[in-house]
Protein backbone atom coordinates (compact mmCIF):
# COMPACT_ATOMS: atom_id res chain seq x y z
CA UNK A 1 44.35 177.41 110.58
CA UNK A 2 45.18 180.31 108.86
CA UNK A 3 48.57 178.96 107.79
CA UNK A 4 47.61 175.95 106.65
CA UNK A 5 44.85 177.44 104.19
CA UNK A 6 47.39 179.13 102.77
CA UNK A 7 49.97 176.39 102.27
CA UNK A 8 46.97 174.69 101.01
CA UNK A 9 45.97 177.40 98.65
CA UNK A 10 49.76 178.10 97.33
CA UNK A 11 49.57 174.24 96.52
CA UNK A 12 46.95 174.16 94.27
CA UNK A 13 47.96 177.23 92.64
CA UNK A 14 51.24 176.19 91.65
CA UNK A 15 50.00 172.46 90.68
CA UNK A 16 47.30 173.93 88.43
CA UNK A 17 49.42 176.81 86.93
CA UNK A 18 52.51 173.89 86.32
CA UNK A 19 50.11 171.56 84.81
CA UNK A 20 47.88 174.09 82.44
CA UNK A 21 51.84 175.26 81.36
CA UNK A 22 53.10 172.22 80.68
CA UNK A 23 50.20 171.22 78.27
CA UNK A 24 50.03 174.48 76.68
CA UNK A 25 54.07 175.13 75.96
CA UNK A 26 53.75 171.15 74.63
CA UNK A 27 50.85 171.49 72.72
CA UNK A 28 51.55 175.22 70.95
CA UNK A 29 54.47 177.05 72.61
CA UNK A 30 53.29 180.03 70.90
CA UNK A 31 49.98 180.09 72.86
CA UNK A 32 51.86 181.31 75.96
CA UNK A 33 54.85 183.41 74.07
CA UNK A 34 52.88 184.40 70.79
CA UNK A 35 55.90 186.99 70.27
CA UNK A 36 58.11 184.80 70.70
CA UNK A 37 61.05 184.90 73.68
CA UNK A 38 61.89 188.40 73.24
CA UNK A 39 59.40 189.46 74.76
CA UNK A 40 58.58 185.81 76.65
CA UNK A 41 58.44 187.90 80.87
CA UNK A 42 55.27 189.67 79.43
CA UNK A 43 53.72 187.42 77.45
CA UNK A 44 53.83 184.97 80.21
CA UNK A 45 51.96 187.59 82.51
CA UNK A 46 49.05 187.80 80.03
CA UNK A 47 48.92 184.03 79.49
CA UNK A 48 48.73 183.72 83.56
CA UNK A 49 46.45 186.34 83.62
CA UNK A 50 43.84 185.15 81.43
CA UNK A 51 43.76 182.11 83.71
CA UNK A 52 43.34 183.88 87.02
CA UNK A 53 39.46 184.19 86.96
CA UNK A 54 38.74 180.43 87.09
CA UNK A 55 41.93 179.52 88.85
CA UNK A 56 42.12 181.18 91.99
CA UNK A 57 38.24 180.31 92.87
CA UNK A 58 38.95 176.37 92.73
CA UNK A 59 42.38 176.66 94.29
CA UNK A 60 40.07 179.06 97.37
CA UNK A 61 37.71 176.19 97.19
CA UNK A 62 40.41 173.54 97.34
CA UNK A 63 42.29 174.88 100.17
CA UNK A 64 39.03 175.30 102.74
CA UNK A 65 37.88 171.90 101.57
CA UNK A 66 41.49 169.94 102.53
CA UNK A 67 42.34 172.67 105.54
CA UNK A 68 39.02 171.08 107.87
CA UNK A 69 39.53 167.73 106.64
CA UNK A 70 42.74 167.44 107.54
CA UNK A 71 42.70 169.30 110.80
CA UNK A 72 39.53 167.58 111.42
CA UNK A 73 41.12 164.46 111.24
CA UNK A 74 44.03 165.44 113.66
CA UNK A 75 41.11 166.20 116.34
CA UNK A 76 41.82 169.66 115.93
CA UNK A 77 38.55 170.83 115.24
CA UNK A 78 36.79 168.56 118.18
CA UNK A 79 39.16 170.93 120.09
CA UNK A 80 37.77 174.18 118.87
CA UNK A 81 34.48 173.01 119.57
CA UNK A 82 35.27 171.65 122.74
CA UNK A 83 36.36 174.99 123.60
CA UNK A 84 33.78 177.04 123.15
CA UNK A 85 35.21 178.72 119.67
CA UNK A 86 32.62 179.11 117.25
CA UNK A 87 33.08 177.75 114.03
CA UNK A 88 32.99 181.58 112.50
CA UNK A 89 35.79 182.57 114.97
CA UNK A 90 37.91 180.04 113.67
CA UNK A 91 37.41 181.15 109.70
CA UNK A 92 37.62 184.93 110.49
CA UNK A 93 41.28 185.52 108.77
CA UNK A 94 40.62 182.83 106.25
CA UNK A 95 37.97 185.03 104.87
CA UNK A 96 39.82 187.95 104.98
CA UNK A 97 42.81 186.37 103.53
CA UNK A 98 39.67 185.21 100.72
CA UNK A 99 38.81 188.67 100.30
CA UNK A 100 42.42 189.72 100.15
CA UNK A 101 42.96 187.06 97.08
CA UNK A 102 39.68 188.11 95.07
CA UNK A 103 40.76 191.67 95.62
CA UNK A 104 44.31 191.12 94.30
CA UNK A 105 42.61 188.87 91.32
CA UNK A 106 40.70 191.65 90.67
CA UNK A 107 43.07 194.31 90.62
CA UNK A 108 45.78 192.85 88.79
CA UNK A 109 42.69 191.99 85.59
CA UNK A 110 41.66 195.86 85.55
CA UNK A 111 45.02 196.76 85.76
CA UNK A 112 48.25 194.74 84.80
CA UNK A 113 45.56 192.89 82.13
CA UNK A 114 45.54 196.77 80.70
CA UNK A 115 46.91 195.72 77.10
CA UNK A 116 47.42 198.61 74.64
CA UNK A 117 44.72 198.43 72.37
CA UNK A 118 47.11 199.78 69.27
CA UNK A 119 47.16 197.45 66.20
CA UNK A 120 50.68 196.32 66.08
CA UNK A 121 49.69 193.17 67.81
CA UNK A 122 46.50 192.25 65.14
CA UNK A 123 46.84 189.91 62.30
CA UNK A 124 46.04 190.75 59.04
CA UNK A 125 42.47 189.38 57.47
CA UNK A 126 38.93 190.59 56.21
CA UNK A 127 37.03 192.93 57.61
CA UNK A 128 33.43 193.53 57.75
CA UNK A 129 32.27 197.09 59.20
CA UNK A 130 28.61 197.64 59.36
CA UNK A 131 27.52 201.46 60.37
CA UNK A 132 24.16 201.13 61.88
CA UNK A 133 21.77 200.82 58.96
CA UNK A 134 23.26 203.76 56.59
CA UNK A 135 26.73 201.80 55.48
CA UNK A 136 28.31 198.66 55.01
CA UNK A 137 32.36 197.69 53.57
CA UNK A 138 33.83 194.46 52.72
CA UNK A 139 37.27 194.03 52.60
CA UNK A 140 38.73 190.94 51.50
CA UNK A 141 41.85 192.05 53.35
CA UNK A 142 42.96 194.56 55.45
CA UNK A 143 46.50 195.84 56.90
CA UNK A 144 45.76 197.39 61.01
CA UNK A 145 49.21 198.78 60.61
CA UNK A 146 49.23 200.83 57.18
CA UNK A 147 45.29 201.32 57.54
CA UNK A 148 44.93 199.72 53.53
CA UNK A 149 42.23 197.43 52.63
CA UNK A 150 42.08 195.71 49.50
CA UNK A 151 39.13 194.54 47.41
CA UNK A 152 36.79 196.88 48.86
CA UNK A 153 33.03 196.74 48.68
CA UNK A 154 30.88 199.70 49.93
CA UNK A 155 27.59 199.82 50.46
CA UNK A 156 25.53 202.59 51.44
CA UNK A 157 21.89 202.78 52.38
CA UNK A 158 18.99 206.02 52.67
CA UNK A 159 16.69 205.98 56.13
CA UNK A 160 14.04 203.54 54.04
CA UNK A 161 16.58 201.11 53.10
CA UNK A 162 17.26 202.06 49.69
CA UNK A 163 20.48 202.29 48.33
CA UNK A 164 22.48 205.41 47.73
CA UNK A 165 25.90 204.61 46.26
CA UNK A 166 28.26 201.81 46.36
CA UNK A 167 31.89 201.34 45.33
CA UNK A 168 34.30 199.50 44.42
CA UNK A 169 37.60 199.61 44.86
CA UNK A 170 40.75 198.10 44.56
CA UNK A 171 42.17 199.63 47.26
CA UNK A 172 40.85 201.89 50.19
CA UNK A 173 43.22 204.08 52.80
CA UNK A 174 41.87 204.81 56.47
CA UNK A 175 43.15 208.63 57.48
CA UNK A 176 41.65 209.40 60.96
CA UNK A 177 41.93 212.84 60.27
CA UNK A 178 40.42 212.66 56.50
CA UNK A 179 38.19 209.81 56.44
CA UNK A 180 38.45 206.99 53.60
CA UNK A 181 39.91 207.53 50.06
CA UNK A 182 39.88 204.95 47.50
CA UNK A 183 41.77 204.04 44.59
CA UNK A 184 40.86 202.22 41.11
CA UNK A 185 37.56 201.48 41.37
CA UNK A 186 33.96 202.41 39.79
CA UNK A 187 31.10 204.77 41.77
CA UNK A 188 27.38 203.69 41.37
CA UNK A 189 24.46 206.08 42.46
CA UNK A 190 21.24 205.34 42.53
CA UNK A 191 18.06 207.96 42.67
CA UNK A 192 16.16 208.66 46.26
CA UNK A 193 14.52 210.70 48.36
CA UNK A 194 18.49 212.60 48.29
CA UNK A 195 18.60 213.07 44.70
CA UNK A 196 21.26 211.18 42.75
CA UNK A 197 25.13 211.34 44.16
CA UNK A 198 27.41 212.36 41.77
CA UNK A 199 31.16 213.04 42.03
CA UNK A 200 32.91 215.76 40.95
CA UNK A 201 35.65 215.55 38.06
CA UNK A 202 38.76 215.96 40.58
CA UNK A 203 37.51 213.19 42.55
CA UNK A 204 37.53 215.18 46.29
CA UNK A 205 33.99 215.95 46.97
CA UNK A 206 30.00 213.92 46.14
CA UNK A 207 26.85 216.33 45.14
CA UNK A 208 23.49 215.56 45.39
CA UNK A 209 21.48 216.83 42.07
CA UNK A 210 17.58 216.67 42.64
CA UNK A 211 15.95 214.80 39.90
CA UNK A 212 12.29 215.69 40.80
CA UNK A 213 10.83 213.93 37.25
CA UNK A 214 12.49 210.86 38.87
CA UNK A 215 9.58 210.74 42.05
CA UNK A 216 6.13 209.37 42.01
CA UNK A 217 3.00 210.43 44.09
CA UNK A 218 3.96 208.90 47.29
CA UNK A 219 7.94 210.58 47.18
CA UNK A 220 9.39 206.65 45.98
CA UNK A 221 11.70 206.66 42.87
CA UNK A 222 10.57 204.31 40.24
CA UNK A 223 13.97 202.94 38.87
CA UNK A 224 16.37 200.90 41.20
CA UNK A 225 18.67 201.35 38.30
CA UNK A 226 21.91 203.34 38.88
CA UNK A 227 21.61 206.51 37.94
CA UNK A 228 25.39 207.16 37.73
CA UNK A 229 27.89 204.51 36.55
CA UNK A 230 31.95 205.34 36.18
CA UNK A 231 35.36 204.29 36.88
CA UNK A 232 37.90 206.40 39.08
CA UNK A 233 41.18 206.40 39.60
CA UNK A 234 40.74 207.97 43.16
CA UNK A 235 38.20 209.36 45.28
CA UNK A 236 38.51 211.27 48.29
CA UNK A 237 36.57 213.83 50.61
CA UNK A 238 33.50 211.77 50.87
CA UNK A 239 33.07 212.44 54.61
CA UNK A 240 33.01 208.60 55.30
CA UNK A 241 34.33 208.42 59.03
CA UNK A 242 33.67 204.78 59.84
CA UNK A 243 36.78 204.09 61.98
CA UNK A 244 37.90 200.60 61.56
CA UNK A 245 39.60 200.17 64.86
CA UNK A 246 36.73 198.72 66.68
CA UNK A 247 36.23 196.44 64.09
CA UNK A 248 39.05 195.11 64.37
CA UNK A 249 39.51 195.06 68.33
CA UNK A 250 36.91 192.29 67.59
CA UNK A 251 39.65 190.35 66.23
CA UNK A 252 40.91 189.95 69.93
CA UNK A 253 38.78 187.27 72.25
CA UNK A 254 36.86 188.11 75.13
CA UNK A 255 38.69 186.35 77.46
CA UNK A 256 41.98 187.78 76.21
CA UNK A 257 40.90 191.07 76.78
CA UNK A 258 40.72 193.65 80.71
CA UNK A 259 38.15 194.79 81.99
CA UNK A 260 39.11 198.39 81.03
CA UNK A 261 39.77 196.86 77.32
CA UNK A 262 36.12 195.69 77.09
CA UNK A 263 35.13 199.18 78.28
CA UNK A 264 36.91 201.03 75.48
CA UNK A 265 35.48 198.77 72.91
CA UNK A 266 31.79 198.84 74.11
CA UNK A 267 32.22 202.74 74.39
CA UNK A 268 33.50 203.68 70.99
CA UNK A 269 31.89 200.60 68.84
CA UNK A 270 29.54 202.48 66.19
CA UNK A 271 26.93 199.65 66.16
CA UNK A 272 25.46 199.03 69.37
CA UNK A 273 22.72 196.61 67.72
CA UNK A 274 25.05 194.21 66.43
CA UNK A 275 25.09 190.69 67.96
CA UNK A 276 29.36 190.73 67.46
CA UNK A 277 29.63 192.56 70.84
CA UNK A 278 27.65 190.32 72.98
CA UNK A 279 30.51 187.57 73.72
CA UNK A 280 32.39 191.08 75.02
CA UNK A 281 29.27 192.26 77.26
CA UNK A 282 29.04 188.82 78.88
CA UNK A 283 33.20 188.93 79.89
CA UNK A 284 32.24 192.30 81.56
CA UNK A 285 29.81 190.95 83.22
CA UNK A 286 31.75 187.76 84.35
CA UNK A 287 35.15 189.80 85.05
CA UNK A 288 32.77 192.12 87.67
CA UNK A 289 32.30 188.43 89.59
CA UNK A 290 36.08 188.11 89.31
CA UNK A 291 36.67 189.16 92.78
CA UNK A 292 33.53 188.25 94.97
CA UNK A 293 33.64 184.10 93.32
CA UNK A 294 36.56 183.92 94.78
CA UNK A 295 34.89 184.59 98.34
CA UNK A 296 31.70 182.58 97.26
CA UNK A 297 34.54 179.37 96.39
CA UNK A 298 35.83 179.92 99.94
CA UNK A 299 32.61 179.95 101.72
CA UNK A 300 31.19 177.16 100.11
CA UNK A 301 34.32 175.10 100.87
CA UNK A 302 34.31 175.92 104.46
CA UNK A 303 30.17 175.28 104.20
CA UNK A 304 30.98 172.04 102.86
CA UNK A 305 33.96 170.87 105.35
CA UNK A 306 31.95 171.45 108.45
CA UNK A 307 29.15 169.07 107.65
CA UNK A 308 29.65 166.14 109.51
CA UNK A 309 28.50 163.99 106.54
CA UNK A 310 31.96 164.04 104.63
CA UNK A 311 34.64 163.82 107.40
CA UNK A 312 37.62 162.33 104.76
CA UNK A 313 39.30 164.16 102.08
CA UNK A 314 38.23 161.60 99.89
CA UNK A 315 34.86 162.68 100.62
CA UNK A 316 35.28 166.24 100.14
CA UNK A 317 37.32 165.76 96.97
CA UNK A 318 34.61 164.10 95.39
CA UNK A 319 32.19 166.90 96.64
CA UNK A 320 34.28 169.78 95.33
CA UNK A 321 34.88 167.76 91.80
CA UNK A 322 30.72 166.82 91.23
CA UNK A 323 30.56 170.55 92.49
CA UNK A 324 33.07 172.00 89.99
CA UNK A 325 31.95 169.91 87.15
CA UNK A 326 28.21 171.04 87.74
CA UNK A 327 29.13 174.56 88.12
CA UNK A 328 31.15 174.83 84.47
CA UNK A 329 28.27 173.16 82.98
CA UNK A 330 25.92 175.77 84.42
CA UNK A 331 27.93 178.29 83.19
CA UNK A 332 28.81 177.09 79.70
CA UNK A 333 24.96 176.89 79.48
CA UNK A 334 24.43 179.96 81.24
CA UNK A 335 27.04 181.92 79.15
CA UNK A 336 25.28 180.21 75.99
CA UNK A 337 21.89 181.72 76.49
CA UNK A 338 23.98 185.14 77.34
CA UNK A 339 25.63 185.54 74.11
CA UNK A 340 22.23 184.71 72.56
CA UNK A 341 20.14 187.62 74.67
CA UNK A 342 18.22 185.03 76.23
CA UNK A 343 19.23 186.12 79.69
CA UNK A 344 20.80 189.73 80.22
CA UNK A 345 24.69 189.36 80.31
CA UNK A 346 24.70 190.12 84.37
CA UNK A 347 21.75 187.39 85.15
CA UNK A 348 24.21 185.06 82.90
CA UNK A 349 26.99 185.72 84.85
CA UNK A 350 25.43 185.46 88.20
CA UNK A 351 23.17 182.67 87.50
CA UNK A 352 26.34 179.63 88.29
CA UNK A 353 27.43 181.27 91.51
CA UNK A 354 23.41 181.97 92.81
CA UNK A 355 23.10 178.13 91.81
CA UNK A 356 26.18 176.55 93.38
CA UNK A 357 25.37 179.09 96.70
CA UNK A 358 21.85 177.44 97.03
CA UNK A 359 22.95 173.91 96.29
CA UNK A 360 25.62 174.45 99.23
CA UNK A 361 22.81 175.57 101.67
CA UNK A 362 20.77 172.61 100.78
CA UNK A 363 23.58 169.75 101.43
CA UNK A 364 24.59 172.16 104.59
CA UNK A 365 20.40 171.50 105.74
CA UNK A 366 20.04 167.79 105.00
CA UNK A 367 23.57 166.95 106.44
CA UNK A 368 23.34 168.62 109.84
């Protein structure tokens, strides 16, 4: 039996994988080699990759499904039965050759799907960085590889919300050792609780002169005028550290991404608050179920083939299609309300498998 789940299962892999190739390669050839063929034995790895989660469960659920129809058809499993082998007997090395796939699966996401997260392979584009509640820069456009942005817009804000300075700038260079320096441009400062920013005549360092006639009684400044308006060829030495790199990891999709990828990102991403990193929390979250749905695809297929209400494959193919249509819909919704913080990114995740487990155990009941 054994045997024959795997023939089964190496079946449906290689008819899926052919078919979701053949579409992609006609429809965009550049979604499977996006570096084109120099590089076309790697890129093809990643493209597979990326398809392994939802793959291998359906072809685990496939091959249980059309193993006991078919052998129940030959009489085999009358046999078993006859016999005195329990039905659990008969699945033990299917299960562990279902463990042995979601364990692969599972290894080869955290650790083949370990992409470098360097910025060679990012496009070009705006960029939006927003440090907690104290800065945030507009770019219209920004180079990953040189670390330039052009048409810069910075925006910085006190504890209360008031503004502090903001600039403009032509251009702005990233140095991780040396922060942000920007070129052509004008410096506004505005009076708070800080004083009023000014820069220095070289251009490499920002003071804060206290401007006490500036306060009222209750320690608010009265103007929201700029206190400080001028033009600069550059400024540097500002002590801005905002690192755009996790910014622009966002560029990449979820999906596209390892599970040691997403760590990385969630770890060194400034803003925690921000609503960007939720579609990257919920792939964690799904990727952790990467392994065990491919057991929970197995079980329910061998749940399914040994009720005695659907005896022909054409029975359990329609079964195992209702079943997989239902369960994407679940999860589409699921992931929906996940990305939204309706439902914690693990509850998300969990919630199609916990439904498709109980809907098995129900048909298992009536049909006995």
């Amino acid at each position: 039996m054994a045997r024959e789940w795997t023939t089964w299962f190496t079946g449906c892999l290689f008819f899926l994988v052919s078919t979701i190739f053949m579409f992609s390669t006609v429809e965009n050839l550049e979604q499977v080699f996006p570096r084109g063929m120099d590089h076309w034995w790697e890129d093809l790895g990643y493209w597979l990759l990326s398809y392994l989660p939802w793959l291998l469960p359906i072809c685990c659920l496939g091959a249980s499904l059309f193993t006991l129809s078919f052998i129940k058809k030959r009489g085999e499993w009358t046999g078993l039965l006859a016999n005195g082998i329990s039905p659990w007997q008969s699945f033990f090395l299917i299960i562990l050759l279902g463990i042995g796939v979601g364990g692969a699966s599972d290894w080869m996401m955290n650790h083949l799907g370990d992409r470098s997260m360097e910025v060679s392979g990012l496009t070009q584009n705006s960029l939006k960085m927003q440090s907690g509640t104290d800065r945030l820069w507009y770019f219209r456009s920004f180079d990953p590889t040189t670390g330039i942005g052009h048409d810069l817009q910075l925006f910085a804000y006190g504890k209360g919300g008031e503004d502090l300075f903001r600039i403009r700038a032509d251009r702005a260079e990233w140095d991780s050792q040396n922060g942000w320096s920007f070129h052509k441009g004008r410096f506004l400062g505005f009076y708070s609780s800080l004083g009023l920013p000014v820069i220095d005549e070289s251009g490499t360092s920002m003071i804060w002169e206290k401007l006490p006639s500036q306060e009222n009684e209750e320690g608010v400044y009265k103007t929201k005028s700029p206190g400080i308006n001028r033009s600069f060829e550059r400024i540097a030495g500002l002590g801005l550290m905002d690192d755009p790199l996790p910014y622009l990891w966002l560029q990449k999709r979820p999906k596209d991404m390892s599970s040691l990828e997403i760590d990385r990102l969630l770890e060194q991403f400034p803003n925690h608050q921000t609503t960007e990193i939720n579609p990257y929390r919920l792939r964690k979250a799904q990727l952790w179920w990467n392994g065990p749905a491919c057991l929970v695809a197995l079980l329910v297929g061998l749940g399914l083939g040994c009720c005695r209400g659907f005896s022909t494959p054409a029975q359990l193919a329609g079964v195992a299609l209702l079943g997989a249509l239902s369960f994407y819909l679940v999860r589409t919704l699921s992931d929906s309300l996940g990305e939204q913080q309706v439902l914690s990114p693990f509850v998300s995740a969990s919630l199609p498998y916990i439904l498709v487990m109980m809907a098995t155990a129900f048909l298992i009941r009536i049909k006995k």
